[in-house]
Protein backbone atom coordinates (compact mmCIF):
# COMPACT_ATOMS: atom_id res chain seq x y z
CA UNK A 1 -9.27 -26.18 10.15
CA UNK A 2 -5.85 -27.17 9.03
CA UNK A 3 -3.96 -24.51 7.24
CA UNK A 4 -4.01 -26.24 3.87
CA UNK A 5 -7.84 -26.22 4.05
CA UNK A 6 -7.73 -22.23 5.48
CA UNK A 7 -5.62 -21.35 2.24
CA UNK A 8 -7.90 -23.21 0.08
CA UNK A 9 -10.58 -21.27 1.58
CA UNK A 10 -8.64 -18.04 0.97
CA UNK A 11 -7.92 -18.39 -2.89
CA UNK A 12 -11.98 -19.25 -3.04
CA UNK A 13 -13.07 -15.90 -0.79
CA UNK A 14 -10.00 -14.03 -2.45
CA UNK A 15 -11.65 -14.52 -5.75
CA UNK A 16 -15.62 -13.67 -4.64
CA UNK A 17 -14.15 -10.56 -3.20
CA UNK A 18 -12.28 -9.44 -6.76
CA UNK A 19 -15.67 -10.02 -8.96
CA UNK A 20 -17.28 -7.79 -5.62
CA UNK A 21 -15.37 -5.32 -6.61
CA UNK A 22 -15.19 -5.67 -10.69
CA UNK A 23 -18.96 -4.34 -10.14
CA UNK A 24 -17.67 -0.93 -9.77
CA UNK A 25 -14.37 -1.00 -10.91
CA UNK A 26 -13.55 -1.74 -14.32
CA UNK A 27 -9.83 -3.37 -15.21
CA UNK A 28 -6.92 -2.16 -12.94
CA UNK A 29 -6.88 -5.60 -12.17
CA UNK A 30 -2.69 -5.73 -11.32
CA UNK A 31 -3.44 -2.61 -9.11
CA UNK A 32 -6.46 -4.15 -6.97
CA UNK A 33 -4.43 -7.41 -6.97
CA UNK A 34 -1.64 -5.47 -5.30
CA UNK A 35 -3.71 -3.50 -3.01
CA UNK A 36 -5.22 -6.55 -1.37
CA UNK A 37 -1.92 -8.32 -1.20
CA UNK A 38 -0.59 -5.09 0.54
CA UNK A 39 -3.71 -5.43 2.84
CA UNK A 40 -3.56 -9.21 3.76
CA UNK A 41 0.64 -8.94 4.36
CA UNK A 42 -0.72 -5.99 6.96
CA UNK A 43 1.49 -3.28 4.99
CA UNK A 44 0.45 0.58 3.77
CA UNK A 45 0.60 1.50 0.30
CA UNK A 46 1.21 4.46 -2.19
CA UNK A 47 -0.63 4.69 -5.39
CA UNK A 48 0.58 7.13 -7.96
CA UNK A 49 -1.13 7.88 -10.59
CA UNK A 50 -2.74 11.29 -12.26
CA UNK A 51 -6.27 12.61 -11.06
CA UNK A 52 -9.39 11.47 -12.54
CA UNK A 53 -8.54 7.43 -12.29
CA UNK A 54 -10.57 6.95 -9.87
CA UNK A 55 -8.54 6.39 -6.91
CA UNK A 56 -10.93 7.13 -4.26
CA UNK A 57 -13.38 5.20 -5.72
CA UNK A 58 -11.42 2.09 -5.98
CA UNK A 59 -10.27 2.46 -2.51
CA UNK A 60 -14.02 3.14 -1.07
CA UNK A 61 -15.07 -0.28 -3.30
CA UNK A 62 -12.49 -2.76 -1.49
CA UNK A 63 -13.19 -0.62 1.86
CA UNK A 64 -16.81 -1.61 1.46
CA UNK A 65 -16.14 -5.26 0.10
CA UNK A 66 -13.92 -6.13 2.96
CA UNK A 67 -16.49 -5.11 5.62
CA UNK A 68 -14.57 -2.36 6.98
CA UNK A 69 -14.33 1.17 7.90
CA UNK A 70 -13.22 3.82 5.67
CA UNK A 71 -12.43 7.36 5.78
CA UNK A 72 -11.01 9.99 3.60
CA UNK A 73 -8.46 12.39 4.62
CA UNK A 74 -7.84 15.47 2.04
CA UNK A 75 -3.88 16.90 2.50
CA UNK A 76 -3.49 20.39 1.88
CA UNK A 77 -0.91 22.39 3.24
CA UNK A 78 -2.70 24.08 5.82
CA UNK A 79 -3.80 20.82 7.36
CA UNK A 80 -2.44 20.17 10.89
CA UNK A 81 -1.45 17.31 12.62
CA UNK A 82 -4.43 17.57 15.42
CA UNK A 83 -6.90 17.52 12.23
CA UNK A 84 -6.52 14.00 11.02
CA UNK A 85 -5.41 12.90 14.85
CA UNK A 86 -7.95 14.48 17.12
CA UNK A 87 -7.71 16.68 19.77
CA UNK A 88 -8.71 17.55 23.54
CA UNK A 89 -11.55 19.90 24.01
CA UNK A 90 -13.06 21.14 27.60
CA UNK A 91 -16.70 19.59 27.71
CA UNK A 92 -19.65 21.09 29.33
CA UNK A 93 -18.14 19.55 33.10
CA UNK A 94 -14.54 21.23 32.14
CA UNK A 95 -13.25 18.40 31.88
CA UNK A 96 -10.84 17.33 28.84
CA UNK A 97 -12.34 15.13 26.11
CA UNK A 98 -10.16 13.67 23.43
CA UNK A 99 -12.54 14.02 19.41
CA UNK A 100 -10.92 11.43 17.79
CA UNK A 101 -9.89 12.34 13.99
CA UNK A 102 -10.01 10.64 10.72
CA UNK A 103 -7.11 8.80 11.19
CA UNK A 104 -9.31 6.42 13.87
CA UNK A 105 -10.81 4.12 10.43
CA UNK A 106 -9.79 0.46 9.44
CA UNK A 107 -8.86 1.95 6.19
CA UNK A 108 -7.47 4.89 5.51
CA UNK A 109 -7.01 6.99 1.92
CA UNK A 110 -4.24 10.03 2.38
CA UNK A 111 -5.58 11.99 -0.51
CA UNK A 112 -2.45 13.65 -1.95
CA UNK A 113 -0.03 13.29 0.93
CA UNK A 114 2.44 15.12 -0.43
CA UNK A 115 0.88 18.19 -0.42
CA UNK A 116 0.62 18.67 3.42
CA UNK A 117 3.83 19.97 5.04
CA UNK A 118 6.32 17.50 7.20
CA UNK A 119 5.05 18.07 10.35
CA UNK A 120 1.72 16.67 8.87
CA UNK A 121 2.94 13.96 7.26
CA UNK A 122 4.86 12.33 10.28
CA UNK A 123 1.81 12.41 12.13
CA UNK A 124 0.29 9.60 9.81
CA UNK A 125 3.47 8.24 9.43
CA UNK A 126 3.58 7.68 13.80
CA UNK A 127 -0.18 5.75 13.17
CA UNK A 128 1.27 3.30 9.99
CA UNK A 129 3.89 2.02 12.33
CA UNK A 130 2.80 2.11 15.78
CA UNK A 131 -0.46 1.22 14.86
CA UNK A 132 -1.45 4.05 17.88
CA UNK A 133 -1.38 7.89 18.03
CA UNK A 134 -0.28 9.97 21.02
CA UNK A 135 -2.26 12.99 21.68
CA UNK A 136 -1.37 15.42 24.99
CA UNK A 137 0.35 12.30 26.43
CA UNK A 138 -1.96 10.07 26.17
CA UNK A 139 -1.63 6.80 23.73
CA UNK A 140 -4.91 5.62 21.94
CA UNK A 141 -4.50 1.97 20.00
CA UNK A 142 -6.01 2.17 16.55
CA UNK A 143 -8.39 -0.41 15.16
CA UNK A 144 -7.39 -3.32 13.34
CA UNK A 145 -6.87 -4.53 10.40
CA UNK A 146 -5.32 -1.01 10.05
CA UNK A 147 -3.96 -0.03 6.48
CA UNK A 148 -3.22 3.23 5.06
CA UNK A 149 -3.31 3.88 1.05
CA UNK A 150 -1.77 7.02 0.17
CA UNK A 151 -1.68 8.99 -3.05
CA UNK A 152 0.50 11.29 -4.83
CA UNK A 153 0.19 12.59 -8.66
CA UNK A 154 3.14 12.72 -10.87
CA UNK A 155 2.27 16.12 -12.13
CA UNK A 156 1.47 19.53 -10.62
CA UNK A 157 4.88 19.54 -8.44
CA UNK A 158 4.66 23.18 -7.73
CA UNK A 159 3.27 23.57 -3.70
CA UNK A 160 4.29 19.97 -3.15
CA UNK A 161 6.39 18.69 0.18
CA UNK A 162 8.12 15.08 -1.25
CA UNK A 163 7.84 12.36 1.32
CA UNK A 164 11.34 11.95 2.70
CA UNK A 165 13.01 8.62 1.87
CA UNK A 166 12.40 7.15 5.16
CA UNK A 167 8.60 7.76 5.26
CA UNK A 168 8.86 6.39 1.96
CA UNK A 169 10.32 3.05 2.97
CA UNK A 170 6.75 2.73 5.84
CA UNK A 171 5.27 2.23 2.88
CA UNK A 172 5.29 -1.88 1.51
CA UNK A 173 4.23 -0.72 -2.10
CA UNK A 174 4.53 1.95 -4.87
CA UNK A 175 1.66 1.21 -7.02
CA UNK A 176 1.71 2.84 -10.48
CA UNK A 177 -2.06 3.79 -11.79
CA UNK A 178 -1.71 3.70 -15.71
CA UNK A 179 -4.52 4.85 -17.84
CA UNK A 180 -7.38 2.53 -18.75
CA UNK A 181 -7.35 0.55 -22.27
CA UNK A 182 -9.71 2.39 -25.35
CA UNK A 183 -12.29 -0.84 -24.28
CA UNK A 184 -11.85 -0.37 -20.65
CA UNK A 185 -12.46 3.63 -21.13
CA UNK A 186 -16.12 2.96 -22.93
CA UNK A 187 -17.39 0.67 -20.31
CA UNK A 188 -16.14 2.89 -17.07
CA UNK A 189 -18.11 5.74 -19.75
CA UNK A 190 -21.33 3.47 -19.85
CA UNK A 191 -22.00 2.36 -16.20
CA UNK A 192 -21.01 6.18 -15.15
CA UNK A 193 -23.48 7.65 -17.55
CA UNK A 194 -26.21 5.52 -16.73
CA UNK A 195 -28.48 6.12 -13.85
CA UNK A 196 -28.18 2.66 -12.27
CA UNK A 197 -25.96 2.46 -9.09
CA UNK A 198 -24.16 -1.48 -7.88
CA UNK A 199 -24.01 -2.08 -4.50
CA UNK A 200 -21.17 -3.67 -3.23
CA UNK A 201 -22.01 -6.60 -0.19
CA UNK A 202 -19.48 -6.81 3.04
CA UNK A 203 -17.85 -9.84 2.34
CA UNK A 204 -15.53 -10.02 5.04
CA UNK A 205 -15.56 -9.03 8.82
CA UNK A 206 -12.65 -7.05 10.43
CA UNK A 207 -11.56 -10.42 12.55
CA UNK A 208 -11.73 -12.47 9.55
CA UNK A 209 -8.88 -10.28 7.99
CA UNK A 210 -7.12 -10.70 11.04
CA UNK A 211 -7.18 -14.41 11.04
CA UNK A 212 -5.94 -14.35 7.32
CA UNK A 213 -3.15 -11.95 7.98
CA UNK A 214 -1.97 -14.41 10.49
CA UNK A 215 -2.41 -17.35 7.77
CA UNK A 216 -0.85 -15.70 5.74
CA UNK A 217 2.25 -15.35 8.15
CA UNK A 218 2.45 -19.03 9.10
CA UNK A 219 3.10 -20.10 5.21
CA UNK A 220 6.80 -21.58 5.59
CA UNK A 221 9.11 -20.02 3.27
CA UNK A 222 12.41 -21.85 2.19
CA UNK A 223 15.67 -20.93 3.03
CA UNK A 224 16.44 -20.36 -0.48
CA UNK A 225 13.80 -18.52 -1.56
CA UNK A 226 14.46 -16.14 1.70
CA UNK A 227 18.16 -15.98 0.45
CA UNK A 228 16.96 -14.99 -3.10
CA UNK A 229 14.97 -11.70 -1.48
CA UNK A 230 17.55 -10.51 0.39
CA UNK A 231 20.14 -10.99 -2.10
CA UNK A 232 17.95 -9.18 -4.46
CA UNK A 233 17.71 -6.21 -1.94
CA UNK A 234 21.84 -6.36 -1.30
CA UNK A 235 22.39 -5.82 -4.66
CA UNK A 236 20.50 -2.61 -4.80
CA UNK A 237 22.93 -1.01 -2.95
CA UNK A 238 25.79 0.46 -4.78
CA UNK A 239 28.62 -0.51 -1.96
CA UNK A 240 27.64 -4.06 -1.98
CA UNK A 241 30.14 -6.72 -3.51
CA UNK A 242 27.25 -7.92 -5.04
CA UNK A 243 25.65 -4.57 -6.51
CA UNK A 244 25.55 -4.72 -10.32
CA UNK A 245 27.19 -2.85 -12.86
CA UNK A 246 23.64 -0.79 -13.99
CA UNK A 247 23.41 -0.16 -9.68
CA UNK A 248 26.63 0.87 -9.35
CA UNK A 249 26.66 3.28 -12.04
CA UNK A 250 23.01 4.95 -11.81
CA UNK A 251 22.17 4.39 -8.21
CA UNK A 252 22.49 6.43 -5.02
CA UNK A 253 20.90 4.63 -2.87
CA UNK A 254 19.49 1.01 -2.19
CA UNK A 255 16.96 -0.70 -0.33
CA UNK A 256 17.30 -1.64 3.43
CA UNK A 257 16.05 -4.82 5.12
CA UNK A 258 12.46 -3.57 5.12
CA UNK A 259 12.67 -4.02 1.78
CA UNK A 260 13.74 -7.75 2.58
CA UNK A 261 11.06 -8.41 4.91
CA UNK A 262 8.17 -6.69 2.94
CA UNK A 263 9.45 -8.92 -0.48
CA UNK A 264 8.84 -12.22 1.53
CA UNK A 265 5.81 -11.39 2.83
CA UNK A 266 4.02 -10.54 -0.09
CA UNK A 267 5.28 -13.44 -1.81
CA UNK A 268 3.75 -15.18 0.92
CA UNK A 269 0.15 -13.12 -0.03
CA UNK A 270 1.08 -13.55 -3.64
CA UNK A 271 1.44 -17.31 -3.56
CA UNK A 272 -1.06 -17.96 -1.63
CA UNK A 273 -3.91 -16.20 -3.87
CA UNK A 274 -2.57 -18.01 -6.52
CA UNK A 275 -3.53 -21.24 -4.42
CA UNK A 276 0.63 -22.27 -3.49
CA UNK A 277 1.40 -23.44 -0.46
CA UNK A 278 5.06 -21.77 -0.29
CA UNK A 279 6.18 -19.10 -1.93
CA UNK A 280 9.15 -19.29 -4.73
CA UNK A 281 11.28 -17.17 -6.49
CA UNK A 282 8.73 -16.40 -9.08
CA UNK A 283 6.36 -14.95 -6.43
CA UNK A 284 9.37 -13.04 -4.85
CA UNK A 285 9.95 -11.16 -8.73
CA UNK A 286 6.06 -11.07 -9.21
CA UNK A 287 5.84 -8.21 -6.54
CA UNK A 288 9.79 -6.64 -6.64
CA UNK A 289 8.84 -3.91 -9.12
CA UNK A 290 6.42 -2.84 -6.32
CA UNK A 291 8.24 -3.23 -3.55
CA UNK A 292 11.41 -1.96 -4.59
CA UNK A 293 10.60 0.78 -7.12
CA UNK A 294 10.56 3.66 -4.02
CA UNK A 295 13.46 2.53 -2.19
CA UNK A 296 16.34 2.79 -4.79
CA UNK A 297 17.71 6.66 -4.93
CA UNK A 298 18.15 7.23 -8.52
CA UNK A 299 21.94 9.58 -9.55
CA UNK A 300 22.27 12.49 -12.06
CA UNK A 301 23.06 10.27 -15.03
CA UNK A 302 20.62 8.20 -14.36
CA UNK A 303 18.04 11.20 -14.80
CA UNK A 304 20.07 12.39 -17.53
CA UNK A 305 19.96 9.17 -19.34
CA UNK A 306 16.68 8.07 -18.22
CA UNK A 307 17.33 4.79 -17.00
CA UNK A 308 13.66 3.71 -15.14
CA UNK A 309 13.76 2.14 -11.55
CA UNK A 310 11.92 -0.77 -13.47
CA UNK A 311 14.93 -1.57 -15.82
CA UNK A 312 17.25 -1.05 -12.51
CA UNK A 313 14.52 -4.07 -11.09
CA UNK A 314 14.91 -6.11 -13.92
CA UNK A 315 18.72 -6.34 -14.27
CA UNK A 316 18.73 -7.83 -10.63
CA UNK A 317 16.46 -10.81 -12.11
């Protein structure tokens, strides 16, 4: 199959597997759009949002959709690193046996990760990128597709550990979860009050995600629009001849070329759900808020003022 056909065959599957899902989930349709683009670009994501929006559920719905497996990992700040890795225990022969933890899932949801201490954290941070753990010296691949959605609430920062800025940047997107519409809020109140339960169908196998992440990387991207990205990113950082005024005067920090790569692939994903055959610079601002919004390192005044990293985004349209 050529890859104009494959895409073709993408936007059609792409669109089966978002009404799978709309049979649990009701609106946070921007959200689920950027999860999945976060999963077919083969990047990790952080959703932030306060409890009770059904988070879990959302990510157990496209878990279960997609065909793959999913587990749950609850931070606290007595969890250890061995407890969402595994660990070697003597078996009946004494010999060592490695009990492989949590983190060995196709998908994985870091249930308030910023409420485990550092130590923790890096340990998931080790899977995201190497895509493989090392426990007592020994190196165990993980399972693909492999994606990790992690989740943090904007309130109740007492007890809380904040990711450091370069776990932060392992992370493709920073999802915000706003709170459903009055008409969205009555129907998530009627199909949760009634006793009738949807199940969701596997519509998707683990290989067949593969193949599409790799589709997804042979879209040709030009020059221009690849020049656009990383401009965008250089001008997040306050140093840069190019930086604007607003970035020089309320930011710290900018974005590094992660932030470059990660924008062009999910243009890529973007475009291609939407059916295009290239990306442009309208799919390249279609997922900056998201991709940028964690990696520029607000000042003082900024805070003082309160200048949002999505006006910051903006200015650099």
């Amino acid at each position: 199959m050529s890859d104009v056909a494959a895409i073709e065959q993408f936007v059609k599957r792409y669109n089966h597997l978002k009404t799978e899902i709309a049979k649990v989930i009701v609106g946070q349709d921007e959200v689920i759009d950027q999860i999945l683009i976060s999963i077919f670009s083969g990047g990790h994501s952080l959703l932030i949002g306060v409890p009770g929006l059904a988070k879990t559920l959302m990510v157990n719905t496209i878990a279960q959709a997609l065909g793959l497996d999913f587990k749950r990992i609850q931070f606290t700040p007595d969890l250890m690193p061995s407890d969402i890795l595994g660990s070697e225990i003597l078996d009946e022969d004494r010999h060592f046996k490695f009990i492989k933890g949590p983190i060995f899932a196709n998908i994985i949801l870091a249930d308030e990760i910023n409420r485990t201490p550092p130590k923790t954290q890096a340990a998931l941070l080790e899977a995201m990128q190497e895509r493989a753990v090392t426990v007592a010296g020994h190196h165990y691949k993980l399972s693909l597709p492999y994606f990790v959605l992690a989740t943090q609430n904007p309130i109740e920062q007492e007890g809380t550990y904040p990711l450091p800025e370069a776990q932060l940047d392992r992370f493709m997107f920073a999802i915000n979860l706003g709170y459903p519409s009055f008409e969205e809020e009555v129907q998530v109140v009627k199909t949760t009050t009634a006793d009738e339960e949807q199940k969701v169908n596997a519509l998707f196998t683990a290989q067949e995600i593969i193949d599409f992440q790799h589709l997804i990387r042979r879209i040709p991207v030009a020059d221009n629009v690849i020049e656009y990205a990383v401009s965008m990113v250089g001008k997040t950082r306050p140093d840069s001849p190019s930086a604007t005024d607003l970035v020089k005067t309320y930011i710290d920090w900018g974005a590094g070329p992660r932030a470059s790569q990660n924008l062009i692939l999910a243009a890529k994903t973007h475009a291609a759900i939407n059916g295009k055959f290239s990306p442009d610079m309208e799919n390249v601002q279609a997922v900056a808020h998201s991709i940028l919004r964690h990696r520029i390192i607000k000042n003082y005044k900024a805070e003082a003022e309160g200048i949002t990293e999505n006006q910051i985004i903006e200015n650099l349209f």
